[in-house]
Protein backbone atom coordinates (compact mmCIF):
# COMPACT_ATOMS: atom_id res chain seq x y z
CA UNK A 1 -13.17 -4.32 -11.00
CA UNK A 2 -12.41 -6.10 -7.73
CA UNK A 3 -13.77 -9.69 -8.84
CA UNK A 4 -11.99 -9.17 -12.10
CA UNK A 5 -8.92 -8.27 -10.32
CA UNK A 6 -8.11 -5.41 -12.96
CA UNK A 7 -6.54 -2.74 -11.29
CA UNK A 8 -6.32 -0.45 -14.30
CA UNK A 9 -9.93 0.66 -13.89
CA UNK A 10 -9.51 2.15 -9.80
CA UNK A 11 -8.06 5.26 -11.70
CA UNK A 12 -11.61 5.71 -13.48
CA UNK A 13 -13.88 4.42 -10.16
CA UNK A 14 -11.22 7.30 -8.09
CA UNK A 15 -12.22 10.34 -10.72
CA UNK A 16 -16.24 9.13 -11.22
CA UNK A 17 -16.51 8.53 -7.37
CA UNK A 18 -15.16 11.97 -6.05
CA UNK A 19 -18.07 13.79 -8.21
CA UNK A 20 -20.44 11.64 -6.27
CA UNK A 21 -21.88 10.99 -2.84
CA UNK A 22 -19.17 8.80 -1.80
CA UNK A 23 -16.42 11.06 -2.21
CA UNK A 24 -15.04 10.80 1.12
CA UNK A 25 -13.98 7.39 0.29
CA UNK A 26 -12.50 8.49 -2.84
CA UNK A 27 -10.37 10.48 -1.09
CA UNK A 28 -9.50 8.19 1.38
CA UNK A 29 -8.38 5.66 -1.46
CA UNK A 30 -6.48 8.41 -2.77
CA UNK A 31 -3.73 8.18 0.28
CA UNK A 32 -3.81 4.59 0.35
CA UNK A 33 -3.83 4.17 -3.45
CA UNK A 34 -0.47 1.20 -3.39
CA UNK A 35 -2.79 -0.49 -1.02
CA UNK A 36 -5.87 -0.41 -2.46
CA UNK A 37 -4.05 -1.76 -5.72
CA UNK A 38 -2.61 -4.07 -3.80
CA UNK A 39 -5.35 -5.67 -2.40
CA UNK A 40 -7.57 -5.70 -5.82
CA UNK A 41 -4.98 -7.65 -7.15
CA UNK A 42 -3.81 -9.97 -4.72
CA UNK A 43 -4.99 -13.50 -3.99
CA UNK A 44 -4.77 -13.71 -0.38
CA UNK A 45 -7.87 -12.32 1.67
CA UNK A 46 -7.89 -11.94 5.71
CA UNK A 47 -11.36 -12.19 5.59
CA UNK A 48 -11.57 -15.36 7.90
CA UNK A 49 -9.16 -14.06 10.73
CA UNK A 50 -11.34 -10.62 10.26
CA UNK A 51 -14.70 -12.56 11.17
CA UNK A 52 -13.31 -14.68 13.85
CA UNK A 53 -12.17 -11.24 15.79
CA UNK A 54 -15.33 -9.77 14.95
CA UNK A 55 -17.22 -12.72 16.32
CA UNK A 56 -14.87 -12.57 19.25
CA UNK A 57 -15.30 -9.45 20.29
CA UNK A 58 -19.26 -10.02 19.64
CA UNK A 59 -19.40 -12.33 22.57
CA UNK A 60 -16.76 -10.26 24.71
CA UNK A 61 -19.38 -7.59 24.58
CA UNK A 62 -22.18 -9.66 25.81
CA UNK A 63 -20.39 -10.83 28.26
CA UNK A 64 -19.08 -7.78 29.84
CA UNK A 65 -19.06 -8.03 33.98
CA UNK A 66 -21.12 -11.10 33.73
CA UNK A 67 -18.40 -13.82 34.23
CA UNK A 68 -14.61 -14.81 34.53
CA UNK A 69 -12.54 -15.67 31.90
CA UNK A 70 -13.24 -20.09 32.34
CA UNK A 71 -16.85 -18.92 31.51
CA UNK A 72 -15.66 -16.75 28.39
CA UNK A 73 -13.96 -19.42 27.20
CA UNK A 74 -16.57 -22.22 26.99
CA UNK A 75 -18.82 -19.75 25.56
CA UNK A 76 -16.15 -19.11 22.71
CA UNK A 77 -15.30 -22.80 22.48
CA UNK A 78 -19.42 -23.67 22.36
CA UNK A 79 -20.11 -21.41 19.70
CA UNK A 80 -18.13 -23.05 17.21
């Protein structure tokens, strides 16, 4: 469905999924369902921008009360 980009089929996945283990996240596509929709169909991903904060914060974390901010910085700029 979501490499297809057919959105006509979440309606099926929504009433399969909440008689199965993973109906919490039915549900929660339930109140977001313009979103969800939106985001099967749509071109544009943020899934670049989404791992550079995730590698971000990565090193943030390991570097917690170690060093300054200069030192934070080369170690960002380095791991590119």
């Amino acid at each position: 469905m979501i490499r297809k980009k057919h959105d006509a089929e979440l309606d099926a996945w929504i009433e399969h999924a909440k008689l199965s283990l993973v109906a919490s996240l039915a549900n929660g596509v339930i109140k977001d369902r313009a979103a969800v929709r939106a985001a099967i169909i749509s071109a544009w991903s943020n899934g670049q921008t989404e791992g550079q904060i995730t590698k971000l914060k990565l090193v943030k974390r390991q570097m917690y009360g170690r060093a300054k901010i200069d030192l934070l910085e080369a170690r960002l700029i380095g791991a590119n």
